[in-house]
Protein backbone atom coordinates (compact mmCIF):
# COMPACT_ATOMS: atom_id res chain seq x y z
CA UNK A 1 -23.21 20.33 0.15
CA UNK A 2 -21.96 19.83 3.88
CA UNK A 3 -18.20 19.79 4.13
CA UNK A 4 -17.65 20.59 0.50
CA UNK A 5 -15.04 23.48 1.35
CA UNK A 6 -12.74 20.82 3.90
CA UNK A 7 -13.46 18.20 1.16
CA UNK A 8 -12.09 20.57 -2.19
CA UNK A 9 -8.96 21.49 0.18
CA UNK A 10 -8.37 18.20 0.81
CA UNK A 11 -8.86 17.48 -2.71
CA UNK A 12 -6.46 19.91 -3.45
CA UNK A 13 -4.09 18.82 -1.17
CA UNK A 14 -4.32 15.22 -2.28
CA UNK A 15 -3.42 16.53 -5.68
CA UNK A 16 -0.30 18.76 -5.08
CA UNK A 17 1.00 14.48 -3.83
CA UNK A 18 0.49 13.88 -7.10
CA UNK A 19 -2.06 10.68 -6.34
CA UNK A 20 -3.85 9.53 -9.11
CA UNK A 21 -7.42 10.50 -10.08
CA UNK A 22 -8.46 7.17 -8.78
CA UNK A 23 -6.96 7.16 -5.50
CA UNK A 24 -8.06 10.74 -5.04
CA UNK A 25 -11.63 9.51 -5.64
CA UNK A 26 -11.24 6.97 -3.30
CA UNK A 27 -9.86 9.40 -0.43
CA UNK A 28 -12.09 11.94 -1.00
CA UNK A 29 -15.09 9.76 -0.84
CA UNK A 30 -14.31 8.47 2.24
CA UNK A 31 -13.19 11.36 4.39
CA UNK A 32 -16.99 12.26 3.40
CA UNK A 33 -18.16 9.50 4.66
CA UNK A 34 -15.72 10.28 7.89
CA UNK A 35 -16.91 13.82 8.16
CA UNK A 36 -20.83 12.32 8.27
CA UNK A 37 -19.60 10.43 10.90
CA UNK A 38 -18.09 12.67 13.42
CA UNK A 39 -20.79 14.74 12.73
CA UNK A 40 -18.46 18.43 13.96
CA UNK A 41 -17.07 16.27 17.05
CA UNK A 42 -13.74 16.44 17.93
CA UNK A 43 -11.63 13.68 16.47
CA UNK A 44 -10.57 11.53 19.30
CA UNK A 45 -8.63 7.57 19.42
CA UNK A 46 -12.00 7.11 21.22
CA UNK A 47 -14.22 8.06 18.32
CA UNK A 48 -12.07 6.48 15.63
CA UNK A 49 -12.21 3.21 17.24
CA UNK A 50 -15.94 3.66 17.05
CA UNK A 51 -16.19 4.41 13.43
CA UNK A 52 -13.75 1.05 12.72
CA UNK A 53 -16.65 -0.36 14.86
CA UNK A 54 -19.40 0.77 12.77
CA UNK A 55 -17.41 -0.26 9.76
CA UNK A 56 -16.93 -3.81 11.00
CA UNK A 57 -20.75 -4.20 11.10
CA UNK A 58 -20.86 -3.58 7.88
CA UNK A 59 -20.16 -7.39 7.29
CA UNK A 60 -17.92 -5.82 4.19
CA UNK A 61 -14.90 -8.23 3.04
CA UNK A 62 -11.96 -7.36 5.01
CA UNK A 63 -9.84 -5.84 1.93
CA UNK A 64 -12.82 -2.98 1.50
CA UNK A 65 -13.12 -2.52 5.22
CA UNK A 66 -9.08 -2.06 4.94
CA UNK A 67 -9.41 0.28 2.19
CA UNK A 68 -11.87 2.33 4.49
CA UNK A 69 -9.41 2.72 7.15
CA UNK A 70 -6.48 3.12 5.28
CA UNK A 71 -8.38 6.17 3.35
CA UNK A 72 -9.73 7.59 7.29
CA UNK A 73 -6.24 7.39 8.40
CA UNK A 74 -5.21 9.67 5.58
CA UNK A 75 -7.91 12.47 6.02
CA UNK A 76 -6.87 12.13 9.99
CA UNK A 77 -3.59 12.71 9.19
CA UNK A 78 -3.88 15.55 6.87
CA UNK A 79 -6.39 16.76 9.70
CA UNK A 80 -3.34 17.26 11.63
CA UNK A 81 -5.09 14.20 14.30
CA UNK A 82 -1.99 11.63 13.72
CA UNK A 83 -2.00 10.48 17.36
CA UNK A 84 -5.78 9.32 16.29
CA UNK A 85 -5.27 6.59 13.21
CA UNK A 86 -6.84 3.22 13.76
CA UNK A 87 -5.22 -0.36 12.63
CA UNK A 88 -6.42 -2.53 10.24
CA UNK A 89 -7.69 -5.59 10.09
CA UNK A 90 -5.42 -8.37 9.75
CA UNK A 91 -6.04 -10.53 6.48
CA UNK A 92 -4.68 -14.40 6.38
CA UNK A 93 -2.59 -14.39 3.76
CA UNK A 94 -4.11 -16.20 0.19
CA UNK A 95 -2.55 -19.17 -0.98
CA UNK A 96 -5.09 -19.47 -3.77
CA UNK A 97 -5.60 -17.74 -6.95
CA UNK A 98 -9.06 -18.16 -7.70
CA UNK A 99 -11.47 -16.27 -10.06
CA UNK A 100 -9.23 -16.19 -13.06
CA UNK A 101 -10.41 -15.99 -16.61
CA UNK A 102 -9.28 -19.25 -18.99
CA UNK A 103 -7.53 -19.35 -22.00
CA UNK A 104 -10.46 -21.09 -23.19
CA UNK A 105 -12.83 -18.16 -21.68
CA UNK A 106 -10.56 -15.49 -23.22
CA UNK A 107 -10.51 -16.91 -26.88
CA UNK A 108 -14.24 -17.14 -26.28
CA UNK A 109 -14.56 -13.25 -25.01
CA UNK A 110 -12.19 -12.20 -27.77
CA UNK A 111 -14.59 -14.01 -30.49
CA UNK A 112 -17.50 -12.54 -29.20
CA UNK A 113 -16.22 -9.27 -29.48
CA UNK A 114 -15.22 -9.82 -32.79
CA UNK A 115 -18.59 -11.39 -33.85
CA UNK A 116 -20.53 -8.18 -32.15
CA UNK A 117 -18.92 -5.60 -34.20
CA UNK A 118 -16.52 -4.71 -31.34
CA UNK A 119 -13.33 -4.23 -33.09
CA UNK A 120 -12.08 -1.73 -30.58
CA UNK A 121 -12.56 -3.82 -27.65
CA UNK A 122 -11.17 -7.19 -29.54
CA UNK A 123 -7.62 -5.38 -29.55
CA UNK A 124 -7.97 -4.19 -26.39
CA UNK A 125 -8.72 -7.77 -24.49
CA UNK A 126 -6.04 -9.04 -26.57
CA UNK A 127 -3.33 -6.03 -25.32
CA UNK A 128 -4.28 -6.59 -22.15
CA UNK A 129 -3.66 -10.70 -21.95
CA UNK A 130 -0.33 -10.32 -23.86
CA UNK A 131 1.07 -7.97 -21.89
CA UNK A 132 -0.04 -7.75 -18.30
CA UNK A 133 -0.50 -4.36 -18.47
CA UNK A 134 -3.56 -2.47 -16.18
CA UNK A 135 -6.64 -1.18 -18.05
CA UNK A 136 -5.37 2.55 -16.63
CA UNK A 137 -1.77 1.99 -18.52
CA UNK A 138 -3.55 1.49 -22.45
CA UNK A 139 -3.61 5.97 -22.15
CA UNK A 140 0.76 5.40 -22.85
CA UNK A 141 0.34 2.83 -25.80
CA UNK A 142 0.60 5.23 -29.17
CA UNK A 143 0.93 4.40 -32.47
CA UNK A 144 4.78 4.78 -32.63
CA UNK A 145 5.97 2.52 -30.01
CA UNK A 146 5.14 -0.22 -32.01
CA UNK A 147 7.90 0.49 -34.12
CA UNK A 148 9.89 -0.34 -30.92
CA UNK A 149 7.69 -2.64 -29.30
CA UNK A 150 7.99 -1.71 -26.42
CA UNK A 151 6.90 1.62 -24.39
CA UNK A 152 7.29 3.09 -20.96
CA UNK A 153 4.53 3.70 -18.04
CA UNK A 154 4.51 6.27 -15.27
CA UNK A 155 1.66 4.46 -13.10
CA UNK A 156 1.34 4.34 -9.02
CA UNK A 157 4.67 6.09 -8.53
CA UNK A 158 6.78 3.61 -10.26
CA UNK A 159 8.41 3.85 -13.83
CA UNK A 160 8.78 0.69 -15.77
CA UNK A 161 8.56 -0.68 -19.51
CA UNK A 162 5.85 -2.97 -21.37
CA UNK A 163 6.96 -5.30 -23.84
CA UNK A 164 5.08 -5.64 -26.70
CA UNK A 165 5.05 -9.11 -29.15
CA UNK A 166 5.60 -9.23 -32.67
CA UNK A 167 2.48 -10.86 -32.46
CA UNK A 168 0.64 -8.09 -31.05
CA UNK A 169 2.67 -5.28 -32.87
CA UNK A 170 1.15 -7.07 -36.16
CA UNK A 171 -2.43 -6.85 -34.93
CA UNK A 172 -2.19 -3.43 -33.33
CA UNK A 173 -0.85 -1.91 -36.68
CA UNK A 174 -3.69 -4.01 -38.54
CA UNK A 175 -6.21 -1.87 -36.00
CA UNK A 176 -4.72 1.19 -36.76
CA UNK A 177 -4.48 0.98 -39.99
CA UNK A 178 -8.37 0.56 -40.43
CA UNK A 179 -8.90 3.02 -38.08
CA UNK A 180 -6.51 5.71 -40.46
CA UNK A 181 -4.50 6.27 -37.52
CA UNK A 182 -0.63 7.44 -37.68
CA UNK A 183 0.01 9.16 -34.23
CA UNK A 184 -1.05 9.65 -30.71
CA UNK A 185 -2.79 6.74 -28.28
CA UNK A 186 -4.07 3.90 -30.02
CA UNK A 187 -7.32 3.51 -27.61
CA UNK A 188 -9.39 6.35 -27.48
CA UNK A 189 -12.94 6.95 -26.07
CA UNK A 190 -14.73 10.04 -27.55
CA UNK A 191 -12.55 12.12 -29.43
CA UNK A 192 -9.16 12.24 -28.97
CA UNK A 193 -8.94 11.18 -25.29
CA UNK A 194 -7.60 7.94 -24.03
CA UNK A 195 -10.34 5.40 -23.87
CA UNK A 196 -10.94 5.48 -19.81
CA UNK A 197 -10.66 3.05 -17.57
CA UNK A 198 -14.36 2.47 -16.19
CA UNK A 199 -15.41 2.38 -20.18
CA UNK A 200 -12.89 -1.12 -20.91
CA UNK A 201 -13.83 -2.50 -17.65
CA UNK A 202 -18.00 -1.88 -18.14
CA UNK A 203 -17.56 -3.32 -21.59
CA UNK A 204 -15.50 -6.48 -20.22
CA UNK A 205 -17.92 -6.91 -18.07
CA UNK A 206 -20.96 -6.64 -20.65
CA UNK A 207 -18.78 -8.92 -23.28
CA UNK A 208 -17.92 -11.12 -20.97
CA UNK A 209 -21.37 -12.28 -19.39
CA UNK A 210 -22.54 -12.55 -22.85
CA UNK A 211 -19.81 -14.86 -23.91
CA UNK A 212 -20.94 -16.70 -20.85
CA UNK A 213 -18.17 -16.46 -18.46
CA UNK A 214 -18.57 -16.00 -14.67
CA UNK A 215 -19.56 -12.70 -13.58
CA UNK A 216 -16.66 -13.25 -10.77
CA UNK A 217 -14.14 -13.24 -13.49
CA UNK A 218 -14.47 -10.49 -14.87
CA UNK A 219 -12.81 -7.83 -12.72
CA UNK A 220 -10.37 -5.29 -13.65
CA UNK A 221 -7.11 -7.13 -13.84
CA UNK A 222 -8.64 -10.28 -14.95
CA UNK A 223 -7.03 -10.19 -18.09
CA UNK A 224 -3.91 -8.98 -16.29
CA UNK A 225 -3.94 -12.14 -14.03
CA UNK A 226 -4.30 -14.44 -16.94
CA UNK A 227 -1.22 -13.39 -18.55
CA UNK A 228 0.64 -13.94 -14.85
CA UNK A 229 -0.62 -17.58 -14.57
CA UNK A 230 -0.33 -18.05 -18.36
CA UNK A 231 3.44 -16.92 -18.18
CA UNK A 232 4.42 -18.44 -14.59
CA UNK A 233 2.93 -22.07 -16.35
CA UNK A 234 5.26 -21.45 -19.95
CA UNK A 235 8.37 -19.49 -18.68
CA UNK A 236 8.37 -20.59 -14.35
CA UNK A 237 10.34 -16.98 -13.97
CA UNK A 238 8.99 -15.28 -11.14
CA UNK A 239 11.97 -12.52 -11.09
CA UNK A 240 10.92 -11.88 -14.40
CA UNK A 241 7.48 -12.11 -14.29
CA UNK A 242 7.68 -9.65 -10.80
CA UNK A 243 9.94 -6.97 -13.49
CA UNK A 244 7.18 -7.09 -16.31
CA UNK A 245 4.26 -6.47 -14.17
CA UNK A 246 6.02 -3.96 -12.14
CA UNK A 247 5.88 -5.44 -8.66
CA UNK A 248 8.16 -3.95 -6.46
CA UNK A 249 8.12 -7.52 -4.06
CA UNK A 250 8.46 -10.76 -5.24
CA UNK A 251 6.37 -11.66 -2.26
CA UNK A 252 3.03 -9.67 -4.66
CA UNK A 253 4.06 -11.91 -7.78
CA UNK A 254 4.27 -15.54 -5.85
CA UNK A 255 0.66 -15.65 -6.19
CA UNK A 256 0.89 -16.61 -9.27
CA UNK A 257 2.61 -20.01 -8.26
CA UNK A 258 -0.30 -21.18 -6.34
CA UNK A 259 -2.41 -23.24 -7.52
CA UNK A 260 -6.22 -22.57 -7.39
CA UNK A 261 -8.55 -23.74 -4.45
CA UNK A 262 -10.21 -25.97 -7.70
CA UNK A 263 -6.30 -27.48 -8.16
CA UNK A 264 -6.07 -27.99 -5.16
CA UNK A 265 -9.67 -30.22 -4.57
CA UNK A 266 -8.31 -32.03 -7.55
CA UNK A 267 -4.79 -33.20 -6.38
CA UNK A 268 -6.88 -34.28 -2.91
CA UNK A 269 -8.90 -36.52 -5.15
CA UNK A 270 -6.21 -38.25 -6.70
CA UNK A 271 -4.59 -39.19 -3.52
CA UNK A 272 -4.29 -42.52 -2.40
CA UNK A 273 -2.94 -44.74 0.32
């Protein structure tokens, strides 16, 4: 394969910053993609600007095409080309929160499951709504934090706890205890590895169109961004809210005071003069 020396250095590289595997994959894909590009010519401001371009016809949403940049900029750096890194694209800033699963939809996915013989991913859906956590934190959740309830997460360069419900504690050890299991992570794909994180969301996806739910929905932190808007609704802390899903800005969680672009239409209807 063309490159694959540069790309396995930079791989390398990438993981002596101790990046996760997902970011790696991300970065690594990319400066591929940068590398077809250029095409052996000198990296220049000139021929950055022109791969932004070529990017920009792309007609991707602006988020990806940001992504894409971000992820050039890196390789360019690394490249020892920092005089060369292109800006992104500016992005209005979202005062809707649109696209996320209902407590109705979730009781529906979670019966589903159930009904299918899914037992596995029942628990799962249900971890992830009553705690907030990401699909790639269920690898720290082992059998004896629930004698705590509550466990700690080393995830995107940040260290913080999950809370755990008695609620969910009492299901959890129900799950383990018909799957004989008295140690190590709870979730687990084949073997003894931590279920991954492209398996849950697949099967989300798969449970969730058949429960009938809108494909839109169900996307990776779905679940996560139920619990947010389910919480924000019951408890109104944002501080709070910001510490349990491990935002480092409050300015990240305040989406979840907005109301949806559907809310919204509503409230418009109702006025009158």
């Amino acid at each position: 394969m063309k490159y694959e020396k540069d790309l396995k250095n930079y791989e390398n590289y990438l993981r002596q910053k101790e990046l996760s595997d997902g970011s790696i994959g991300i970065y690594v894909r990319e400066a591929g993609r940068l590398l077809e590009f250029l095409k052996e010519r000198p990296v220049t401001k000139e021929v950055m600007i022109a791969y932004k371009a070529k990017l920009l016809e792309k007609k991707q949403k602006a988020a990806t095409i940001n992504l894409r940049i971000v992820a050039a900029n890196q390789y360019i750096k690394y490249a020892g080309y920092e005089n060369c890194v292109i800006k992104t694209e500016r992005i209005q800033k979202k005062r809707s929160l649109d696209n996320v699963i209902t407590a109705e939809e979730y009781r529906r996915l979670l019966e589903y499951a159930k009904e299918s013989g899914r037992e596995k991913y029942y628990y799962i859906f249900m971890t992830l709504a009553l705690t907030g956590m990401r699909i790639s934190e269920l690898r720290f959740l082992t059998r004896e934090v629930l004698e705590n309830g509550r466990f700690t997460v080393h995830n995107k360069g940040k260290i913080r706890e999950i809370y755990l419900s008695e609620r969910l504690v009492r299901n959890l050890l129900v799950y383990c205890e018909s799957r004989n299991l008295h140690q190590g992570v709870i979730f687990r794909g084949n073997g003894e590895a931590p279920i991954s994180r492209i398996a849950v969301y697949k099967m989300l996806r798969h449970l969730g169109d058949m429960a009938g739910i809108d494909k839109k929905k169900l996307h990776p932190h779905g679940l996560r961004h139920l619990f947010a808007v389910t919480y924000m609704k019951q408890f109104a802390d944002l501080t709070e809210l910001a510490d349990i899903l491990g935002h480092s800005s409050l300015e990240t969680t305040r989406i979840y005071t907005t109301t949806t672009a559907e809310e919204k239409r509503k409230r418009l209807n109702g006025l009158r003069f």
